[in-house]
C-alpha atoms as a PDB file:
ATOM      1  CA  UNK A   1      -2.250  14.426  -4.659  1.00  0.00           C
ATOM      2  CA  UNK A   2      -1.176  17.616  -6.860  1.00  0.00           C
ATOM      3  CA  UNK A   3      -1.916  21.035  -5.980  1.00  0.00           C
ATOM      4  CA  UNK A   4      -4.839  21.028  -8.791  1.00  0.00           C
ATOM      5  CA  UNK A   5      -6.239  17.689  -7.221  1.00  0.00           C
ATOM      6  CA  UNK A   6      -5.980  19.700  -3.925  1.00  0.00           C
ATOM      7  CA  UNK A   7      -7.897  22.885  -5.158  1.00  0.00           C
ATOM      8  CA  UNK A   8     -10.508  20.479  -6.874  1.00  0.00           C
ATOM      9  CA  UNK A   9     -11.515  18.368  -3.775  1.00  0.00           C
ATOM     10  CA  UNK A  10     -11.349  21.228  -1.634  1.00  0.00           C
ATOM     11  CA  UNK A  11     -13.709  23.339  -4.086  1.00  0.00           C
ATOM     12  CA  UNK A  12     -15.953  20.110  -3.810  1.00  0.00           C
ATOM     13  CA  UNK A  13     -15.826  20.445   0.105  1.00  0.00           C
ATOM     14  CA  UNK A  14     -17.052  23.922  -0.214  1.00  0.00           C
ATOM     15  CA  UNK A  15     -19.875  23.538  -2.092  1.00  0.00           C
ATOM     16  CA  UNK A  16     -21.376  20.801  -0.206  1.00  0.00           C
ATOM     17  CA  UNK A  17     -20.862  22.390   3.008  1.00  0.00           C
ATOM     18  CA  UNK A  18     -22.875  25.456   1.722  1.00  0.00           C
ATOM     19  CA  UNK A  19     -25.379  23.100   0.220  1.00  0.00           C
ATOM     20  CA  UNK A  20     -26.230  21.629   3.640  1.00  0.00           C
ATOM     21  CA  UNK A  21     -29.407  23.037   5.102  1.00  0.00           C
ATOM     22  CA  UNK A  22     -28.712  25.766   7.420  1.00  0.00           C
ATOM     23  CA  UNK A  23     -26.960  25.368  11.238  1.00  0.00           C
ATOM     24  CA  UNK A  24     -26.455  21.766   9.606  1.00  0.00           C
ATOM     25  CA  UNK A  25     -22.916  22.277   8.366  1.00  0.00           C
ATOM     26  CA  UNK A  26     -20.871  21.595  11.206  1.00  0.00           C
ATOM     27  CA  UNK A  27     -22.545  18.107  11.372  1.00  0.00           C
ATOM     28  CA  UNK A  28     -22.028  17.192   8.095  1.00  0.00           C
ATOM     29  CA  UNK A  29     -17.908  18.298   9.091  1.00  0.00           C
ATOM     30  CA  UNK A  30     -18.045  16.319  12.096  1.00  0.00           C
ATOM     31  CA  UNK A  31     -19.613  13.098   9.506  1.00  0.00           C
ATOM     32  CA  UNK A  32     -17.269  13.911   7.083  1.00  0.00           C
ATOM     33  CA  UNK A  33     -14.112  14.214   9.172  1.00  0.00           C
ATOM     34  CA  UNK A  34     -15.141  10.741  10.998  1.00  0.00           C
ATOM     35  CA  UNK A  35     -15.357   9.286   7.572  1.00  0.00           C
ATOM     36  CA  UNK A  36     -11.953  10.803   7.013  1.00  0.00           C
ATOM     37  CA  UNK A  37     -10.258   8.939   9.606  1.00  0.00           C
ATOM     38  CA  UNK A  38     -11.361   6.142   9.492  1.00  0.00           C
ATOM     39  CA  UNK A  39     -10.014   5.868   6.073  1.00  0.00           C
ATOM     40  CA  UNK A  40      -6.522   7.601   7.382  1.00  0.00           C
ATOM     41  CA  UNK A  41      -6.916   4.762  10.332  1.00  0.00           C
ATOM     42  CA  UNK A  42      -3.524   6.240  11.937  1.00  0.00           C
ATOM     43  CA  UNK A  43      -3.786   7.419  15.226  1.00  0.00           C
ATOM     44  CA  UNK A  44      -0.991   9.827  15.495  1.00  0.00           C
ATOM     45  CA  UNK A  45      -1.700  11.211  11.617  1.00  0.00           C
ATOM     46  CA  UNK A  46      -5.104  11.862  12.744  1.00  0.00           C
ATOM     47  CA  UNK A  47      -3.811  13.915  16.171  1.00  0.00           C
ATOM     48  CA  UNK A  48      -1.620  15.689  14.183  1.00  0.00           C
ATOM     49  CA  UNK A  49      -4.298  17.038  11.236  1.00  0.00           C
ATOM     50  CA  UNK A  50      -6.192  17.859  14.135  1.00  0.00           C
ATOM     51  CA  UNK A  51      -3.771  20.134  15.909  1.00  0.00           C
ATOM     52  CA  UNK A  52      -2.653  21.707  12.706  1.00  0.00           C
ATOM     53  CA  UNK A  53      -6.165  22.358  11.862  1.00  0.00           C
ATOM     54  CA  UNK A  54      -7.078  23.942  15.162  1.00  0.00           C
ATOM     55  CA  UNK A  55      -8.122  27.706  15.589  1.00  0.00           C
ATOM     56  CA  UNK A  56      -7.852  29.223  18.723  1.00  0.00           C
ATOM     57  CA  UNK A  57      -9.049  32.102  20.355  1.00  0.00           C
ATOM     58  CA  UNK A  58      -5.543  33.351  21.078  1.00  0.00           C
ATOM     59  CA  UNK A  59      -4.123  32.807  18.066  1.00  0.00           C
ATOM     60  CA  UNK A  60      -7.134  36.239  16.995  1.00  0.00           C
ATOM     61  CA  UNK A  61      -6.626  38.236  19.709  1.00  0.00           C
ATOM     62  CA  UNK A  62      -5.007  41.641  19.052  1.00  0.00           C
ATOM     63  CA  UNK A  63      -1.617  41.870  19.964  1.00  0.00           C
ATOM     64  CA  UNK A  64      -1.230  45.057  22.538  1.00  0.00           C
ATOM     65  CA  UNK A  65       1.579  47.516  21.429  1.00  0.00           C
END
């Protein structure tokens, strides 16, 4: 996948998460990422999207000085 294929599909993502109706679009992530891997259908590639895409609280917390 190029960089341009990248920024195309990921555009498409966008808009159809906005287009969901509202306090639906997690759902539709959850339906689309299950979709996702089952097409990936590799247990350790799927673990390791997941922790890459994870956000957590202490990665935003302000850093004392």
């Amino acid at each position: 996948m190029t960089e341009q294929d990248l920024d195309r599909v990921y555009a498409q993502l966008q808009e159809a998460v906005t287009e969901q109706i509202p306090g639906q679009s997690s759902l539709f992530l959850a339906r689309f990422a299950l979709l996702a891997m089952q097409q990936i259908d590799d247990v350790n590639t799927i673990s390791g999207l997941i922790k890459a895409a994870s956000l957590r609280k202490e990665d935003f917390q302000p850093r004392s000085a």
